[in-house]
N, C-alpha and C. Protein backbone atom coordinates (compact mmCIF):
# COMPACT_ATOMS: atom_id res chain seq x y z
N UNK A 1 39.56 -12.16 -1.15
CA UNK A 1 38.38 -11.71 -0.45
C UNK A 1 38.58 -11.92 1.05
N UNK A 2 38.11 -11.17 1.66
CA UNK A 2 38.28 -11.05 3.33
C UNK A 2 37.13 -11.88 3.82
N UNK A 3 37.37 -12.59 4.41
CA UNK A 3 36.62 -13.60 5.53
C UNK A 3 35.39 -12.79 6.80
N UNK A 4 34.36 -13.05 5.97
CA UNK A 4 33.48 -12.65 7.02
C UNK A 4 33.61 -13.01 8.61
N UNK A 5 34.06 -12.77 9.61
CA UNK A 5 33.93 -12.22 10.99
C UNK A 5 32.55 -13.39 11.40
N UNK A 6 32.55 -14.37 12.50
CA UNK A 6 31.60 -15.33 12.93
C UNK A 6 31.20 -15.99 11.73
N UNK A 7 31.38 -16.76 10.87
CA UNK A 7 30.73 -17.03 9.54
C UNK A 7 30.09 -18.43 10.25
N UNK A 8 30.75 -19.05 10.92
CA UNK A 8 29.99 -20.18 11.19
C UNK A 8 28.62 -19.87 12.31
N UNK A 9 28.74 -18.67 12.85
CA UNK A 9 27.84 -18.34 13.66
C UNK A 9 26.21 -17.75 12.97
N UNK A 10 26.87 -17.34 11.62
CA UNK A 10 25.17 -16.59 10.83
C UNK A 10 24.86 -17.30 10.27
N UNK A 11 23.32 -17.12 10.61
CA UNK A 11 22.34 -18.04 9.96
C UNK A 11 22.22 -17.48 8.72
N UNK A 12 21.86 -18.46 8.07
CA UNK A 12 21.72 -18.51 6.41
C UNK A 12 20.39 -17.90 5.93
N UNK A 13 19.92 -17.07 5.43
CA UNK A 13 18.54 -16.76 4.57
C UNK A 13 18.48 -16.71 3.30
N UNK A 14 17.41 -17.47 2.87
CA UNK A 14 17.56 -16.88 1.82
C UNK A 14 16.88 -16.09 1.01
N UNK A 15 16.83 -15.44 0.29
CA UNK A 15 16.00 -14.27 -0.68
C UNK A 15 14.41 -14.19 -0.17
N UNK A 16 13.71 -15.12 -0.30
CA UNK A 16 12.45 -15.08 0.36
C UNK A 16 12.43 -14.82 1.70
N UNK A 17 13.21 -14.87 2.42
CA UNK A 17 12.86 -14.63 3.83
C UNK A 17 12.40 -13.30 4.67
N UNK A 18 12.53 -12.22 3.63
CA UNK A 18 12.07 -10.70 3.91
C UNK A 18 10.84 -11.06 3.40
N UNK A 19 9.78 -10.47 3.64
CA UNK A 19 8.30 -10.21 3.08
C UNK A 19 8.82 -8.68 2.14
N UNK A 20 8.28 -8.57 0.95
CA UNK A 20 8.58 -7.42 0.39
C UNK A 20 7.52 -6.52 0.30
N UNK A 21 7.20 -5.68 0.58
CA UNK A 21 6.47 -4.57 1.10
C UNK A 21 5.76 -4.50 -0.06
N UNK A 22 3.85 -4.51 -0.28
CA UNK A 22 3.08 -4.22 -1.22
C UNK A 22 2.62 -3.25 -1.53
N UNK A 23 2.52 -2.25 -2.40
CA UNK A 23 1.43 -1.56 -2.52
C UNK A 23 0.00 -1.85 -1.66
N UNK A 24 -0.29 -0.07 -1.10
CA UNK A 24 -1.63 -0.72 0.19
C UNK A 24 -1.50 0.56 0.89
N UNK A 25 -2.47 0.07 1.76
CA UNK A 25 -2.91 1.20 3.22
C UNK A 25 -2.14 0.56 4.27
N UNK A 26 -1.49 1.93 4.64
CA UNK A 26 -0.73 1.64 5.90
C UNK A 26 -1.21 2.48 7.37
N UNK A 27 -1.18 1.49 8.14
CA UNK A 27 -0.87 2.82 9.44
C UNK A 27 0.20 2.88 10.05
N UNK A 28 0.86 4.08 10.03
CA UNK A 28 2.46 3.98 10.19
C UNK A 28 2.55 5.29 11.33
N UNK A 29 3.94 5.39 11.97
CA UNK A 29 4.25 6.17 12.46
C UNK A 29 5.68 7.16 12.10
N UNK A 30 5.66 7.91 12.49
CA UNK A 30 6.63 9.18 12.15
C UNK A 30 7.82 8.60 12.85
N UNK A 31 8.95 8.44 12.05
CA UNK A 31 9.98 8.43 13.16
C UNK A 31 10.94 9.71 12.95
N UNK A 32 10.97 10.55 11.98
CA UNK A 32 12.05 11.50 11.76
C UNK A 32 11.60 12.26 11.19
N UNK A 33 11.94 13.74 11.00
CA UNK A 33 11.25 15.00 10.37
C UNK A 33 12.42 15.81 10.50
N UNK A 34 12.77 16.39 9.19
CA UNK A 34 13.75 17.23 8.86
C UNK A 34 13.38 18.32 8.13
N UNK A 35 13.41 19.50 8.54
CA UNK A 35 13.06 20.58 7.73
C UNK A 35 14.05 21.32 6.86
N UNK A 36 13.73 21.70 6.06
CA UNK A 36 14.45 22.38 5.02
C UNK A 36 13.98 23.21 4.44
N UNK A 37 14.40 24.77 4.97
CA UNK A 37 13.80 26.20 5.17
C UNK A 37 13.84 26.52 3.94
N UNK A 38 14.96 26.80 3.08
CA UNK A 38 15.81 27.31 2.22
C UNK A 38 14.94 26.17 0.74
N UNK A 39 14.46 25.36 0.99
CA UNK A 39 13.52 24.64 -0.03
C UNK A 39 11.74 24.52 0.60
N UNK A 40 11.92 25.27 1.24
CA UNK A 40 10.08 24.66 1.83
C UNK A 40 9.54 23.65 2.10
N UNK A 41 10.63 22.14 2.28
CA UNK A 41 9.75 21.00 2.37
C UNK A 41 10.17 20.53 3.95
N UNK A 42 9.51 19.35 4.87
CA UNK A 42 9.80 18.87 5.28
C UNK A 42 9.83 17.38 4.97
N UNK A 43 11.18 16.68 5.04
CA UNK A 43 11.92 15.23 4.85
C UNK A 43 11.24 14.31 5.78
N UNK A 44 10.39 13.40 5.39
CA UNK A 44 9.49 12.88 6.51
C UNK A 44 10.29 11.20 6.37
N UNK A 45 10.59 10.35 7.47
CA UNK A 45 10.84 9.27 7.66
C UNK A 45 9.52 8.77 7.94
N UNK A 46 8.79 7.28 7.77
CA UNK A 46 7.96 6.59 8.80
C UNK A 46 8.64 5.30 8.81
N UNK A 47 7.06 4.65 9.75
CA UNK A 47 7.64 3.80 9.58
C UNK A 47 6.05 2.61 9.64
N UNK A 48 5.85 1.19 9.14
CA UNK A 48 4.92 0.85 9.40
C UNK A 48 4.75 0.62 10.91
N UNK A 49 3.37 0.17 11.88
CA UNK A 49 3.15 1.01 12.87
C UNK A 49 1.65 -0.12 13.00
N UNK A 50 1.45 -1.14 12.56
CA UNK A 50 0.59 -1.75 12.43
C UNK A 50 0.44 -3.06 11.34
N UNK A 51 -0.39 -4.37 11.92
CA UNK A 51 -0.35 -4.79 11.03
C UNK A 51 0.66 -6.31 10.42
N UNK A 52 0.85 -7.07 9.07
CA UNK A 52 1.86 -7.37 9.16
C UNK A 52 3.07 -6.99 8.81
N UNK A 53 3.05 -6.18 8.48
CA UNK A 53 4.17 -5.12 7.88
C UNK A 53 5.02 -4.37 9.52
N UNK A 54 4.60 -4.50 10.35
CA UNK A 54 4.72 -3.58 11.21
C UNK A 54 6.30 -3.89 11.75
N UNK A 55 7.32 -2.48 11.45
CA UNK A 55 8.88 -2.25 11.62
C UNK A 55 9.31 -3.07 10.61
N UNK A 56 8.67 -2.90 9.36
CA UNK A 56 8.98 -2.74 7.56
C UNK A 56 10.73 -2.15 7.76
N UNK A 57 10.34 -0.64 7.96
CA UNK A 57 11.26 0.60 7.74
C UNK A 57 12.66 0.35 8.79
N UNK A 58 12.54 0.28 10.27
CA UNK A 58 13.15 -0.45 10.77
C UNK A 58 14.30 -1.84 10.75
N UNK A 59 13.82 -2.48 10.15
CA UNK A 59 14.14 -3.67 9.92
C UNK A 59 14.99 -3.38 7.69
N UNK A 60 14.10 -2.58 7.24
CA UNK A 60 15.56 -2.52 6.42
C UNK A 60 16.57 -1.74 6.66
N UNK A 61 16.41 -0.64 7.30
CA UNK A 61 17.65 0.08 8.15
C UNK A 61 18.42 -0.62 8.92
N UNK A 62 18.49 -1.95 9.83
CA UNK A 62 19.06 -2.41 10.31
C UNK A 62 19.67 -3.81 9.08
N UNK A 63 19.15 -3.90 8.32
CA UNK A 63 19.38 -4.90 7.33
C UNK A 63 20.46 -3.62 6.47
N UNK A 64 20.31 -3.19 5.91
CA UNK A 64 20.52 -2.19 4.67
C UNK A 64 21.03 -0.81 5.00
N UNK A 65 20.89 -0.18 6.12
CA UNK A 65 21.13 0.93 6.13
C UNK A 65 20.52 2.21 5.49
N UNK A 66 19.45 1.82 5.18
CA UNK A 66 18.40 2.97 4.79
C UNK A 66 17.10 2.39 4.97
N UNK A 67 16.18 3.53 4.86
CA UNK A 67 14.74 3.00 4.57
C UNK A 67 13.75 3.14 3.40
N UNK A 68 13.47 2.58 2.78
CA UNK A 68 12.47 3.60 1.67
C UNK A 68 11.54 3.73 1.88
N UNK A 69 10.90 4.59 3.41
CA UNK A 69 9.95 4.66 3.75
C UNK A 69 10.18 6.25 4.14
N UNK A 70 9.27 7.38 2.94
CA UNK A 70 9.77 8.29 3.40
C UNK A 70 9.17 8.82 2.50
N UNK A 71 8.83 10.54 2.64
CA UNK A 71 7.83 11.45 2.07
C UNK A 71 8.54 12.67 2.18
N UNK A 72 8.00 13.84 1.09
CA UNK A 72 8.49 15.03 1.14
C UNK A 72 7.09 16.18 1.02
N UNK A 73 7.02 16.78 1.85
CA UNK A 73 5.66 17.29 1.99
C UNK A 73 6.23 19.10 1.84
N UNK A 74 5.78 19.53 0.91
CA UNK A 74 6.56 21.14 0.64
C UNK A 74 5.11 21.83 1.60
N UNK A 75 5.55 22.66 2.14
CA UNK A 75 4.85 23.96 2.56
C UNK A 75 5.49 25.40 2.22
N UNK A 76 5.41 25.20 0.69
CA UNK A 76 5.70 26.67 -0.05
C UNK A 76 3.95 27.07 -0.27
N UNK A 77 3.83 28.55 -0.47
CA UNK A 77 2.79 28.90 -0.91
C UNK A 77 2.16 28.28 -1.84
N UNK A 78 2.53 27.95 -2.62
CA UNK A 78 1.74 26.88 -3.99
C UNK A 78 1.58 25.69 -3.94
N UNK A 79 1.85 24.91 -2.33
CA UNK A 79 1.73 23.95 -1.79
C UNK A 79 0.88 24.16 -0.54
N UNK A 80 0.30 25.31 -0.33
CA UNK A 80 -0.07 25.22 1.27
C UNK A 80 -1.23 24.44 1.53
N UNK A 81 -2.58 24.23 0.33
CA UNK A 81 -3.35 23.47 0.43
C UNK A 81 -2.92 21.36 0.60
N UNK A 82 -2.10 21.52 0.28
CA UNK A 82 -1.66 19.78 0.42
C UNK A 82 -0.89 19.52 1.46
N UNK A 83 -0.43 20.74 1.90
CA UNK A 83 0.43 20.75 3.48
C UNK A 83 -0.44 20.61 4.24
N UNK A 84 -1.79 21.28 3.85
CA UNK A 84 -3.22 21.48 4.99
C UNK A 84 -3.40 20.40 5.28
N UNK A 85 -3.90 19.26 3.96
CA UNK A 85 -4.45 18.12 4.38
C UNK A 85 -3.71 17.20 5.27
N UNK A 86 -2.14 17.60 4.63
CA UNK A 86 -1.27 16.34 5.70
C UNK A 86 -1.62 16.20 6.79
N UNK A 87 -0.79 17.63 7.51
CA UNK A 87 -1.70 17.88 8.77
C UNK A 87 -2.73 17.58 9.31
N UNK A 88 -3.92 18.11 8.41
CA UNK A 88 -5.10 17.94 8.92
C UNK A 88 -5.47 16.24 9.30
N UNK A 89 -4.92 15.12 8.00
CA UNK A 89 -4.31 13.82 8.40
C UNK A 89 -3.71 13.32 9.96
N UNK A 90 -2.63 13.94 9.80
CA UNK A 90 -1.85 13.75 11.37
C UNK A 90 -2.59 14.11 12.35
N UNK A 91 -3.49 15.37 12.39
CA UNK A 91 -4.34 15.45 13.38
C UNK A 91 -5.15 14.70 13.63
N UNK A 92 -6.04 14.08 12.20
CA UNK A 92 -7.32 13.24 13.01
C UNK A 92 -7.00 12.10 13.39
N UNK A 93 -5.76 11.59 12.79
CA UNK A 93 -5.17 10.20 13.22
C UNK A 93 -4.61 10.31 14.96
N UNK A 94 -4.47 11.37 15.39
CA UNK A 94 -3.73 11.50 16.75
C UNK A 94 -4.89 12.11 17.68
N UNK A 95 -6.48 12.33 16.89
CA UNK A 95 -6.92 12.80 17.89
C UNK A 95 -7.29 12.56 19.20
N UNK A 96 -7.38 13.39 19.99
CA UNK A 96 -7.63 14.86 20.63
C UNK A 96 -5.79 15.25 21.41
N UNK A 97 -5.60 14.12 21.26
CA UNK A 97 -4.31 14.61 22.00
C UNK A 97 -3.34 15.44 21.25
N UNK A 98 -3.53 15.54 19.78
CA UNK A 98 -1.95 16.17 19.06
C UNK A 98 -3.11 17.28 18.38
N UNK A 99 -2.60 18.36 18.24
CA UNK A 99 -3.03 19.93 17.60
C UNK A 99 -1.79 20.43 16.40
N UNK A 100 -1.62 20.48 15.30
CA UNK A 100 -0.33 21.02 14.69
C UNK A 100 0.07 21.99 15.73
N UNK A 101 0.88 23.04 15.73
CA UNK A 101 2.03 24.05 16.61
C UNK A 101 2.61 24.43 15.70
N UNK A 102 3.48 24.16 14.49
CA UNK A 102 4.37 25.01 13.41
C UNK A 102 5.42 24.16 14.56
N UNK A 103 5.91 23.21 15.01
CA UNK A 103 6.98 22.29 15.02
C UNK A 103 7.38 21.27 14.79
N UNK A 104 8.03 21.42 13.93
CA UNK A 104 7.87 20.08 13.21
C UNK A 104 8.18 18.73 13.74
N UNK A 105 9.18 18.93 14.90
CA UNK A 105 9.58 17.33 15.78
C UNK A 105 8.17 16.92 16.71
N UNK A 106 7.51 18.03 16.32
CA UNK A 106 6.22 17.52 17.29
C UNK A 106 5.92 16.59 16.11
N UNK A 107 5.89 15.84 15.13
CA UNK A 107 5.62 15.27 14.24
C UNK A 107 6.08 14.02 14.48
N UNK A 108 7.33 13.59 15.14
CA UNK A 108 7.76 12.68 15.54
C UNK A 108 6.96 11.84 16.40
N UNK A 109 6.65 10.40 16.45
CA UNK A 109 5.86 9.89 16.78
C UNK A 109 4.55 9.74 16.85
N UNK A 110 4.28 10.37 15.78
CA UNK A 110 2.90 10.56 15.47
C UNK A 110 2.20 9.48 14.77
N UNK A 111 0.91 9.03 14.47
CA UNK A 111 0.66 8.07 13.74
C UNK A 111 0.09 8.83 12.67
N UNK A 112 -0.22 7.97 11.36
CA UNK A 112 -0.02 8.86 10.24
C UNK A 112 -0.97 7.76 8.97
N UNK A 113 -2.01 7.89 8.25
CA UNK A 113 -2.50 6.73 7.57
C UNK A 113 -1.32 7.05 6.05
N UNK A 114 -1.33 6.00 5.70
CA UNK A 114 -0.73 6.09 3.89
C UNK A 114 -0.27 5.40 3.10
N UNK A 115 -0.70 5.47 2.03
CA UNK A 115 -1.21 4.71 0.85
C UNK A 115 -0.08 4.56 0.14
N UNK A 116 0.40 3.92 -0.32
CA UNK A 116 1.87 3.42 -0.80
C UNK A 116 1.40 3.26 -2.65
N UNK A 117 1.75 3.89 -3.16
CA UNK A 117 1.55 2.64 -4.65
C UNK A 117 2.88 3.48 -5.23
N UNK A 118 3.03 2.41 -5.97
CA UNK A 118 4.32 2.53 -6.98
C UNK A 118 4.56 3.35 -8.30
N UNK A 119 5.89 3.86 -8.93
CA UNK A 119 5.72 4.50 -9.91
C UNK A 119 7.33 4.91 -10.67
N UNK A 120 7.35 4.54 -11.93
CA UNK A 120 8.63 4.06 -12.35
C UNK A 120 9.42 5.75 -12.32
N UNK A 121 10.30 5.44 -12.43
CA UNK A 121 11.33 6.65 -12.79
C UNK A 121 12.78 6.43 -13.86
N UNK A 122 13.37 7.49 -14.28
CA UNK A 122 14.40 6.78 -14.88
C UNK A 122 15.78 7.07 -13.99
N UNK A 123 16.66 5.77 -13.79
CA UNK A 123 18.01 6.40 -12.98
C UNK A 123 18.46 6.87 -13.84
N UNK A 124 19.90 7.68 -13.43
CA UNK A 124 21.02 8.34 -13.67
C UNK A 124 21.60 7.06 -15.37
N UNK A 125 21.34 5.92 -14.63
CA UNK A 125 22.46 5.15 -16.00
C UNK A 125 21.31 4.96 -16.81
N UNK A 126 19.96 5.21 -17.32
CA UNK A 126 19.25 5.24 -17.80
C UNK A 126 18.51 4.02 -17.72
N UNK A 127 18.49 3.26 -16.50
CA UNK A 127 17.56 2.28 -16.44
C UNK A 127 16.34 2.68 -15.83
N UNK A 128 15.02 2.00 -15.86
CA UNK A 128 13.77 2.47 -15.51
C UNK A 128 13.95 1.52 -13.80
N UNK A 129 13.66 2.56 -13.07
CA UNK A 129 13.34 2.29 -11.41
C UNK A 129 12.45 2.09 -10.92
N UNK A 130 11.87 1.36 -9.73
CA UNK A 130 10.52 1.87 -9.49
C UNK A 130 10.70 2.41 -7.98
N UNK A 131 9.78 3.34 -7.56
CA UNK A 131 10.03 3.94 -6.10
C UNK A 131 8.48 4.10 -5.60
N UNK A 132 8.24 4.45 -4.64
CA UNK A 132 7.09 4.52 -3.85
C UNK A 132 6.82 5.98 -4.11
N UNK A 133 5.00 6.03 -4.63
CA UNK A 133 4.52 7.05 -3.94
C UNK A 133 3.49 7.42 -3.02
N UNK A 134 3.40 8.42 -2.25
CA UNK A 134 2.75 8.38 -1.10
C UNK A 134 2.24 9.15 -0.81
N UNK A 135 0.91 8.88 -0.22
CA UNK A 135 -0.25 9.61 0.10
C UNK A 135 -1.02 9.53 1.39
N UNK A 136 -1.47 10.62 2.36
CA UNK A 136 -1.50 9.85 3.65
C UNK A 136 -3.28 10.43 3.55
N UNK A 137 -3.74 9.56 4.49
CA UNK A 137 -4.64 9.60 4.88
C UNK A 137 -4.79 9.77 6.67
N UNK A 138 -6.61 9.71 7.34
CA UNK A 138 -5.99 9.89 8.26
C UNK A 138 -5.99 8.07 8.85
N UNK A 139 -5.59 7.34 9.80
CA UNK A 139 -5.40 6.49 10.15
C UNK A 139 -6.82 5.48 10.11
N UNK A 140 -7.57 6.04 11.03
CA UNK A 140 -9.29 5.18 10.50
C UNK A 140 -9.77 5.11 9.10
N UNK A 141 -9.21 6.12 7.77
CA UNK A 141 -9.31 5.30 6.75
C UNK A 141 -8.91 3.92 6.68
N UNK A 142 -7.42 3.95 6.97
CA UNK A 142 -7.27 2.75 6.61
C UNK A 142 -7.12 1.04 7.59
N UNK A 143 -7.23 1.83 8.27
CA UNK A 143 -8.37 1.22 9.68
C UNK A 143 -9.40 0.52 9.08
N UNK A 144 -10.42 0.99 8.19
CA UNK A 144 -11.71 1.24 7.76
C UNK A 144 -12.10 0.54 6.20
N UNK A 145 -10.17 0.30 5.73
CA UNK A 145 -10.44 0.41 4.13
C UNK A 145 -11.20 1.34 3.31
N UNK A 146 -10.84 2.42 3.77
CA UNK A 146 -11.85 3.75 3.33
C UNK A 146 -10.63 3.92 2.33
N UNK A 147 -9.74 3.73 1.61
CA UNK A 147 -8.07 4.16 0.62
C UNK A 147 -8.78 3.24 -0.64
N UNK A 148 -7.94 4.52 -1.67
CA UNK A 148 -8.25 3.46 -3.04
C UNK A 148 -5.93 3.48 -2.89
N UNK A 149 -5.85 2.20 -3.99
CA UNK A 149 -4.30 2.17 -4.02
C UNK A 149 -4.69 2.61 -5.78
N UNK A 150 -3.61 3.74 -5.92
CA UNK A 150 -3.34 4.31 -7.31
C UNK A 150 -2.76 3.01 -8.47
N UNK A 151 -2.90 2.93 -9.22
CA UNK A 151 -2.26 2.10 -10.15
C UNK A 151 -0.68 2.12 -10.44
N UNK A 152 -0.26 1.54 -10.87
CA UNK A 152 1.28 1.42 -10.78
C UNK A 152 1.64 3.02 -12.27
N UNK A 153 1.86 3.62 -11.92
CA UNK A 153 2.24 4.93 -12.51
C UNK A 153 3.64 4.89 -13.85
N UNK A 154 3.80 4.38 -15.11
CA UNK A 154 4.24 3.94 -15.72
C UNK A 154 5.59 4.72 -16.52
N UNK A 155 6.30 5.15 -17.27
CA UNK A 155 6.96 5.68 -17.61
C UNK A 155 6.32 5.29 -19.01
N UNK A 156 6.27 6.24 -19.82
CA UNK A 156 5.86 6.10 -21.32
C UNK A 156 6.75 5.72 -22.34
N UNK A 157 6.24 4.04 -23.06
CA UNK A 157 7.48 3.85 -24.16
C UNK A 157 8.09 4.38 -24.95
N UNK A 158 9.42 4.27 -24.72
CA UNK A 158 10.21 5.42 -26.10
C UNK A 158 9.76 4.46 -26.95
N UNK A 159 9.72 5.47 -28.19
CA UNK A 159 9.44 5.14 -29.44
C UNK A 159 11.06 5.55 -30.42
N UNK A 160 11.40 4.45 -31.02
CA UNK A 160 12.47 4.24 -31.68
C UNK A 160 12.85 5.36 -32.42
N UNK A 161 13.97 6.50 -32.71
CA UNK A 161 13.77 7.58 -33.44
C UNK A 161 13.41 7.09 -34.86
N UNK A 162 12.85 7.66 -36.01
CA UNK A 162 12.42 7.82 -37.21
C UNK A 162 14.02 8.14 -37.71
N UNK A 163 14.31 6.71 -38.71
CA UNK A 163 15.47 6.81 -39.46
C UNK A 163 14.85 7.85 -40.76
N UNK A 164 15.87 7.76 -41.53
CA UNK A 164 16.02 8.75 -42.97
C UNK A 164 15.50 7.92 -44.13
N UNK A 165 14.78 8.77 -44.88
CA UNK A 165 14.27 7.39 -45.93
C UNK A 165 14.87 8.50 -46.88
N UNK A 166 15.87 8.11 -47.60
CA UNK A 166 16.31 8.81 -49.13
C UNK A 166 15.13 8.94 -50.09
N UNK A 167 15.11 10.30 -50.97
CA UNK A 167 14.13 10.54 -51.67
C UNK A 167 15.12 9.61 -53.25
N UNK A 168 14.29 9.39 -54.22
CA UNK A 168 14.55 8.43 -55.23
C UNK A 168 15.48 10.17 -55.88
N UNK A 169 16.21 9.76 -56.52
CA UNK A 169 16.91 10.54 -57.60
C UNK A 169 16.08 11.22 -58.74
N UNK A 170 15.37 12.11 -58.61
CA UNK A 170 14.17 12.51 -59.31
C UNK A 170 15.49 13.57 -60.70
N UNK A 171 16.09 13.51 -61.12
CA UNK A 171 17.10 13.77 -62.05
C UNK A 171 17.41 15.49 -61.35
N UNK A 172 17.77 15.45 -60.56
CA UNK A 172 18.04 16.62 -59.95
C UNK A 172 16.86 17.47 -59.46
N UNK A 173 15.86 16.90 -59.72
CA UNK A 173 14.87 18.55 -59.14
C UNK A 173 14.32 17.54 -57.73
N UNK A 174 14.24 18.26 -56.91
CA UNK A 174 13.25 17.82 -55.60
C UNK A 174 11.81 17.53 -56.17
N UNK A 175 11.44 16.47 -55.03
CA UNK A 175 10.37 16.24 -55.83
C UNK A 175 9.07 17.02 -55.26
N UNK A 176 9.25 17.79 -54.80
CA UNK A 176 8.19 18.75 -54.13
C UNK A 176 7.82 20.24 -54.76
């Protein structure tokens, strides 16, 4: 094994020393927005923006190299009403100064309310995951505690397949 680089110089933490992010109302801000024409959504980064949580997203990117602070908001036609509200969200949280435009980096730095709750999935090796889902509000909700938090969203127990029960030897005829 290769020798960590300053070892006598890093401080030691241990496991508890991150606060781990709860289910809740956040007020967060936009740090990144990526569009993706060819699928209709835009790739939303935040980040928390308030609070004690505040540079959550930040701080595991510099820990970890990613964030799991992050939303996918489609503006396809069969989505345009839930695109409305986002928006309409981002607006009242930024009002009077921010108006949507149809650009999306105008999105960047924006403040943004949203509701975090959890909800299992299955990975690739078939273990059950859990990931964030997210819902924004506008910022004085949760300013306000005006947010309900969704319940933890479950994956439904498999049920064991139904083995074979042999029919008794009825002297050759089925017994039906």
């Amino acid at each position: 094994m290769k020798p960590i680089n300053n070892w006598n110089e890093i401080e030691a933490q241990g496991n508890d020393e991150s606060k781990r992010l709860v289910p809740g109302g956040y007020v967060c801000r936009i740090t990144s927005v990526t569009d993706n024409p060819e699928k209709q959504y835009l790739y939303i980064e935040f980040d928390i923006a308030e609070g004690e949580y505040t540079g959550y997203g930040a701080n595991m990117m510099e820990r970890f190299g990613f964030t799991p602070l992050k939303m996918y908001r489609s503006y396809s036609e069969k989505a345009a009403g839930m695109f409305k509200g986002f928006i309409q969200d981002v607006e009242a949280s930024n009002a009077p100064h921010y108006k949507w435009d149809w650009k999306e980096q105008g999105l960047v730095g924006r403040i943004i309310g949203v509701v975090l709750g959890e909800e299992e999935y299955r990975k690739q090796s078939g273990e059950i995951g859990t990931r964030w889902s997210v819902r924004t509000k506008p910022a004085s909700a949760i300013r306000e505690g005006k947010f309900k938090v969704p319940e933890k969203k479950c994956l439904p127990v498999e049920q064991p397949a139904a083995t074979f029960t042999a029919f008794e030897d009825a002297g050759g005829e089925f017994p039906f």
